[in-house]
Protein backbone atom coordinates (compact mmCIF):
# COMPACT_ATOMS: atom_id res chain seq x y z
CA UNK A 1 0.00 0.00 0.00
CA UNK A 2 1.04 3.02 -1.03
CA UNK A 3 2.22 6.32 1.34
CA UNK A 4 -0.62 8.17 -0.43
CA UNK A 5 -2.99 5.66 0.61
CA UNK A 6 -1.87 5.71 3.77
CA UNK A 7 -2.75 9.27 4.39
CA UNK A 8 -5.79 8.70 3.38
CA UNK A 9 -6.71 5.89 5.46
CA UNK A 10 -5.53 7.24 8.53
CA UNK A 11 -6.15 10.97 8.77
CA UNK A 12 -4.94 13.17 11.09
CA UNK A 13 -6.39 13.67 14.45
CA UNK A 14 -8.03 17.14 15.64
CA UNK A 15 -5.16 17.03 18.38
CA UNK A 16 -2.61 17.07 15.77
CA UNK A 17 -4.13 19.24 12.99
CA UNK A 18 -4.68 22.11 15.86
CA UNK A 19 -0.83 20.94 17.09
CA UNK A 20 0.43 22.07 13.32
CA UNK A 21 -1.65 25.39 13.33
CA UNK A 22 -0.59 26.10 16.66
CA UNK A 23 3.44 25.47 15.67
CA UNK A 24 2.70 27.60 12.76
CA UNK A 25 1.72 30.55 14.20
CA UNK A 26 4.32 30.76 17.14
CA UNK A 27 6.97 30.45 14.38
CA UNK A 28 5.04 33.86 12.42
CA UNK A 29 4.96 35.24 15.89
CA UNK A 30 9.00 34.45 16.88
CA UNK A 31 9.13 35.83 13.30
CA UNK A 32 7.91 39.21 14.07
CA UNK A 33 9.63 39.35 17.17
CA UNK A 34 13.13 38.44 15.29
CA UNK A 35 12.44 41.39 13.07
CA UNK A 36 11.61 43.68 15.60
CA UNK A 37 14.16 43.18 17.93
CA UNK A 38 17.12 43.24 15.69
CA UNK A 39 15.98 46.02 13.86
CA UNK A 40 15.69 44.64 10.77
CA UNK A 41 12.11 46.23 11.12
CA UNK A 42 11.49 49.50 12.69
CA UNK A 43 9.85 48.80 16.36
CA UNK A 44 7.61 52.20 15.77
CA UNK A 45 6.01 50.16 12.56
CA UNK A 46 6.65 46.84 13.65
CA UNK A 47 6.63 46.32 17.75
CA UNK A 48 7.57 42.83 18.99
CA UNK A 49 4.76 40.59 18.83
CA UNK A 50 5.47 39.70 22.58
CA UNK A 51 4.59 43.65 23.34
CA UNK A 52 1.42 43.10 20.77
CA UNK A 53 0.05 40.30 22.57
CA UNK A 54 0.37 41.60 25.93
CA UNK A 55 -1.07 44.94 24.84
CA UNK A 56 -4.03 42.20 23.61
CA UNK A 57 -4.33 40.82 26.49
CA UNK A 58 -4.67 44.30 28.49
CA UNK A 59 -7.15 45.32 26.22
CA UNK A 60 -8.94 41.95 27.06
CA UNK A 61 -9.67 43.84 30.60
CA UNK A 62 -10.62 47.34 28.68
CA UNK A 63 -13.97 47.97 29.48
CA UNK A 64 -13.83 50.86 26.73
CA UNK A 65 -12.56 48.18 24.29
CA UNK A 66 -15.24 45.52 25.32
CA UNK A 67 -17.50 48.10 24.56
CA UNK A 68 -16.13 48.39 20.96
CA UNK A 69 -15.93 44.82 20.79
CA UNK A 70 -19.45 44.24 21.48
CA UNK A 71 -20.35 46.94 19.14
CA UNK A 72 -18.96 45.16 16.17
CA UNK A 73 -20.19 41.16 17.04
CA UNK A 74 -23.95 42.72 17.08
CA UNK A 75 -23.14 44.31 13.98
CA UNK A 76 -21.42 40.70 12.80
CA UNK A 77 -24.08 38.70 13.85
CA UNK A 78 -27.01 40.81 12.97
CA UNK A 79 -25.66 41.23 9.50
CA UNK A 80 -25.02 37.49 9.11
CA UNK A 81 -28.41 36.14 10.25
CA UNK A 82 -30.15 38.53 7.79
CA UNK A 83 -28.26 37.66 5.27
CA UNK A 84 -28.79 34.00 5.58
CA UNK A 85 -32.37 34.73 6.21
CA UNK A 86 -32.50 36.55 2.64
CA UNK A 87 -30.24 34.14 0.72
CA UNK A 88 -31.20 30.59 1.26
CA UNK A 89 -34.85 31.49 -0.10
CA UNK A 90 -33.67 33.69 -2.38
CA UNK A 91 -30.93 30.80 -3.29
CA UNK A 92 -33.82 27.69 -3.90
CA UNK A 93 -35.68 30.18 -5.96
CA UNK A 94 -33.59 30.82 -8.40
CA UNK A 95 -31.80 27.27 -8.19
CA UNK A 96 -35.31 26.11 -8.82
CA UNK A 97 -36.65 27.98 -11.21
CA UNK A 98 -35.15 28.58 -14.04
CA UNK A 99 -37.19 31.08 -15.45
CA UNK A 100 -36.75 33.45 -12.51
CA UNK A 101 -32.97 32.39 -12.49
CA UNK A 102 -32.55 33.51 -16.20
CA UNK A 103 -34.84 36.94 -15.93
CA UNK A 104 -32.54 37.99 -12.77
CA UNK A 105 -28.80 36.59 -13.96
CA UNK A 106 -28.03 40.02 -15.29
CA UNK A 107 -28.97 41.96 -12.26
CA UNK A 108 -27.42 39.62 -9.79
CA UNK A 109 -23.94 39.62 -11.80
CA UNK A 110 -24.09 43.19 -12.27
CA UNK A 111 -24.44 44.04 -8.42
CA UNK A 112 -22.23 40.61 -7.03
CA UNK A 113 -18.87 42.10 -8.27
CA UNK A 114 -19.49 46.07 -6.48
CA UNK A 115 -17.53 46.64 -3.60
CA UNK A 116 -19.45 47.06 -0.41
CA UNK A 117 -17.27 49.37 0.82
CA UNK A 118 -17.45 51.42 -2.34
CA UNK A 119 -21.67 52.08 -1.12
CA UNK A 120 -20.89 53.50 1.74
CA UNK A 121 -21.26 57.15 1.36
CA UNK A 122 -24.48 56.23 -0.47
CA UNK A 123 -25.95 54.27 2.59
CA UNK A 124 -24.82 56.80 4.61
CA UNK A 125 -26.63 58.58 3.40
CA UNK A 126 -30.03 56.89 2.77
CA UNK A 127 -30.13 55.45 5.99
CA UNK A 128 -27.35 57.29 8.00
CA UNK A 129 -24.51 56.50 10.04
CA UNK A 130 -24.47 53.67 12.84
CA UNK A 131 -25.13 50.33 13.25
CA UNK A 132 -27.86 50.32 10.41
CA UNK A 133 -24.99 51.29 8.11
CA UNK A 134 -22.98 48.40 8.88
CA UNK A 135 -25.34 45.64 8.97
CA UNK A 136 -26.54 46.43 5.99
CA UNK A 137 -23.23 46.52 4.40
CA UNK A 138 -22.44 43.25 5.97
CA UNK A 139 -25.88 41.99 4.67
CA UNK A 140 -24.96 42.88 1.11
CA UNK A 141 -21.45 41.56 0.80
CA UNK A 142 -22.70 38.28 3.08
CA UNK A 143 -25.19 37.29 0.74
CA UNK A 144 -23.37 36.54 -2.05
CA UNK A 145 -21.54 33.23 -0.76
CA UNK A 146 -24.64 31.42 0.60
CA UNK A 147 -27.12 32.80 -2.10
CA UNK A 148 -24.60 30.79 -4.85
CA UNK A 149 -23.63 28.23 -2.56
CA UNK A 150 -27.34 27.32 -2.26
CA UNK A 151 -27.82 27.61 -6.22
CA UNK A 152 -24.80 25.60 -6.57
CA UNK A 153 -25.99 22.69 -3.85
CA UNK A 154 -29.31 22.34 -6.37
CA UNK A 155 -27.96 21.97 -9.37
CA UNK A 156 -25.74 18.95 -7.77
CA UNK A 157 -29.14 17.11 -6.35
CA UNK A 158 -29.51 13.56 -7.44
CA UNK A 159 -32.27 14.02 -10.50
CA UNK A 160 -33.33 9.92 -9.80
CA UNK A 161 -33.74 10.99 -6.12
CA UNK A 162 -36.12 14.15 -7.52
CA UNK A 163 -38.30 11.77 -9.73
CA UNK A 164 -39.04 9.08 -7.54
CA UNK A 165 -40.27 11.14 -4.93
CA UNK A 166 -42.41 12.96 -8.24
CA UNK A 167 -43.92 9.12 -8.82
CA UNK A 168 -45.38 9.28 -5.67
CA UNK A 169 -47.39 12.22 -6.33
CA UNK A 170 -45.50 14.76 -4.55
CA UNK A 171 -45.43 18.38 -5.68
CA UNK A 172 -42.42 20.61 -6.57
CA UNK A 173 -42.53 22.00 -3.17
CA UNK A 174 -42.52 18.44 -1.40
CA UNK A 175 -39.52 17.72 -3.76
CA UNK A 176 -37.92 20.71 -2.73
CA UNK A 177 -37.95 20.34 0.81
CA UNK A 178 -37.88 16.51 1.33
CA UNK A 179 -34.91 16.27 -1.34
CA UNK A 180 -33.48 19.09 -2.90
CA UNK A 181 -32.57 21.01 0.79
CA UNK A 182 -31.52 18.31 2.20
CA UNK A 183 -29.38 17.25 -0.45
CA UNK A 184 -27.90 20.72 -0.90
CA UNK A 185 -27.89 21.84 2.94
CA UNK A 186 -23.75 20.97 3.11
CA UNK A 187 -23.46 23.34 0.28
CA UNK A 188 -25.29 26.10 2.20
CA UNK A 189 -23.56 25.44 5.33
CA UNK A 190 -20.39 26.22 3.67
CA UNK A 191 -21.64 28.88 1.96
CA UNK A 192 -22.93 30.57 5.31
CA UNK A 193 -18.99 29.80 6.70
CA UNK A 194 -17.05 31.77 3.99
CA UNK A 195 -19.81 34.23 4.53
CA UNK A 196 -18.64 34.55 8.22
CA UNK A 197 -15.73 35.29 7.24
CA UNK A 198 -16.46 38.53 4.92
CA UNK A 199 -19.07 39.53 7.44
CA UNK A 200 -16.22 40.04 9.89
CA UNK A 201 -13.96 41.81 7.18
CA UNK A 202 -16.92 44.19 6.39
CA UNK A 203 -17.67 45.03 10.03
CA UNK A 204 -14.51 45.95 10.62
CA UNK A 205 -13.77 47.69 7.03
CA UNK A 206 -17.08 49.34 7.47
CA UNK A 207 -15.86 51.19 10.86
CA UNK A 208 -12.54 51.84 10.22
CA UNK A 209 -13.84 53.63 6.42
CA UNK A 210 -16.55 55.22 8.38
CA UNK A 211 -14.35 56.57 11.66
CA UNK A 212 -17.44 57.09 13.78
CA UNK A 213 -18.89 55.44 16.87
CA UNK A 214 -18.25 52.55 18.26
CA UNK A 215 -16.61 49.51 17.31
CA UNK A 216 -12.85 47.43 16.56
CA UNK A 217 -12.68 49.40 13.57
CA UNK A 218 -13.22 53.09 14.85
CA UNK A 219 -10.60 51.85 17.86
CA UNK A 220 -7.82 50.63 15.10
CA UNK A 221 -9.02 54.33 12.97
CA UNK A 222 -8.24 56.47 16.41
CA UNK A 223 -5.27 54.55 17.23
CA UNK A 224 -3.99 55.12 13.47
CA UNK A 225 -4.09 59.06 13.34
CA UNK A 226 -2.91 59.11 16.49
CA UNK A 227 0.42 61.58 16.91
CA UNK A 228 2.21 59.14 17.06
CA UNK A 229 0.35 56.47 15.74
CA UNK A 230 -0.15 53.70 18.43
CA UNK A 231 0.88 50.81 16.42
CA UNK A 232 1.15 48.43 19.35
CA UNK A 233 -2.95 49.09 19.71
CA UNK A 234 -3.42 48.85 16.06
CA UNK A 235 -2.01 45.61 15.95
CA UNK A 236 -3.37 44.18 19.33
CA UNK A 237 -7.00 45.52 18.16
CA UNK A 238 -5.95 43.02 14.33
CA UNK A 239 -5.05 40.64 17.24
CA UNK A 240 -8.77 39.88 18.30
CA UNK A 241 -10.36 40.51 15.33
CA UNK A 242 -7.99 38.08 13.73
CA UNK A 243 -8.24 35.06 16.51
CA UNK A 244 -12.48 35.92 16.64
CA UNK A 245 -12.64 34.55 12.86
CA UNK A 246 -10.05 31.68 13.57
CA UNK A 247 -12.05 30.47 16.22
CA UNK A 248 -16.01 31.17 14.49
CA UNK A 249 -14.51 29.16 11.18
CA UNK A 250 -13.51 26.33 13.85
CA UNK A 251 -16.51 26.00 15.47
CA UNK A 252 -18.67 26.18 12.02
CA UNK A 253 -15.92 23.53 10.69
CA UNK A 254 -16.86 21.54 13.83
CA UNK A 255 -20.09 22.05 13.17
CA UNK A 256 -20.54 21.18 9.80
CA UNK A 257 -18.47 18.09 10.07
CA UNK A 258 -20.81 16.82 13.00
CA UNK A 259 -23.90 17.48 11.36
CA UNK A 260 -22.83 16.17 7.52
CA UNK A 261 -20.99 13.37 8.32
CA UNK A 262 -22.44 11.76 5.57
CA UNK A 263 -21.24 14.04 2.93
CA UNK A 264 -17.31 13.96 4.22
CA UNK A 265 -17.54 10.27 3.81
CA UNK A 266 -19.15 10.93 0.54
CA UNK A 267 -16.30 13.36 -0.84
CA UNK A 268 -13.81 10.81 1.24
CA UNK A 269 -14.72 8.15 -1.37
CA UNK A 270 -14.81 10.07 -4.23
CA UNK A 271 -10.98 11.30 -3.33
């Protein structure tokens, strides 16, 4: 049997996988603090990441920063469960009818590639400034993973599975939902994950861009045009938002894997 079999047959455990991620970021971490400290970086740009973490880890205690913290993971969330709630109905229409799919192609590829960021001045001023402006910033750019993630889990339903079910007399709706989301719920769940992920950028984006408020963002703005700029907060505030989405795409990995077990085998035997 061949080494590449091997691997395949005997995967790596979740103790080891996290082992290798861990061992890979205290080597980018001893990294920075090489540069740093022998000056191969300037300290005022670059401060050792020893200083950045324990400025992280004061901030941890900030009840000013918690406040700015909490600020942006109601804008996060908020943003995120609206934009699921839009997208996975909006996704099994058009993955289900064609008709509507083809009348609406040209709008939806005309506003998927625009910048979110790029709208801001113009829901700024529609709506106005605050948390309305980010979630629905976050709404926009979040949509577009699970809305063609859910299109994309249709199209790959089993068409035998579809048909049998129509034999029996069932209706395009009972096909839908005893079959078609189902089948195509894997695809949606990772869909909703990357989503997570550019949720958290656009929060963040939103409130830095925007420089008002509350929020990780406007804390990383004021800490920028600072004279001088605090780099050490800068960097500690990147910290957290950096280890929040490390630890959201674990637990929606963990998640996923739990819930679909069935598909990972399916993909596992495909491979």
């Amino acid at each position: 049997m061949s080494a590449q079999v091997l691997s395949r047959a005997r995967p790596a455990s979740a103790a080891t996988r996290w082992s290798r991620r861990a061992a890979g970021a205290l080597a980018f971490a001893a990294l920075i603090e090489l540069l740093s400290r022998t000056g191969l970086a300037d300290p005022q740009f670059l401060p050792p990441a020893t200083e950045i973490v324990g400025r992280a880890v004061t901030l941890l205690f900030d009840p000013a920063f918690g406040a700015h913290a909490l600020t942006s993971l109601l804008a996060w969330a908020i943003g995120l469960g609206l934009a699921a709630v839009i997208a996975v109905p909006l996704g099994l229409l058009l993955g289900s009818v064609p008709i509507i799919d083809a009348a609406t192609r040209s709008v939806v590829e005309f506003l998927r590639p625009i910048p979110s960021v790029a709208l801001i001045p113009l829901v700024a001023l529609v709506i106005g400034t605050g948390l309305q402006l980010r979630v629905t910033l976050v709404v926009y750019a979040s949509l577009w993973p699970i809305l063609y993630n859910t299109m994309y889990g249709l199209r790959g339903v089993d068409p035998l599975a579809k048909e049998s079910l129509r034999s029996y007399g069932f209706g395009r709706l009972a096909v839908l939902l005893r079959v078609s989301l189902p089948s195509s719920a894997p695809f949606i769940t990772t869909g909703f994950r990357l989503a997570a992920g550019v949720a958290l950028i656009l929060t963040v984006s939103t409130e830095i861009v925007a420089g008002r408020g509350e929020g990780i963002g406007v804390f990383i703005f004021f800490a920028g045009i600072a004279v001088p700029a605090r780099m050490v907060d800068i960097l500690a505030g990147v910290f957290w938002v950096g280890l929040f989405g490390v630890l959201v795409n674990a637990l929606l990995v963990a998640a996923e894997r739990r819930a679909f077990r069935w598909h990972h085998a399916q993909l596992g035997e495909r491979a």
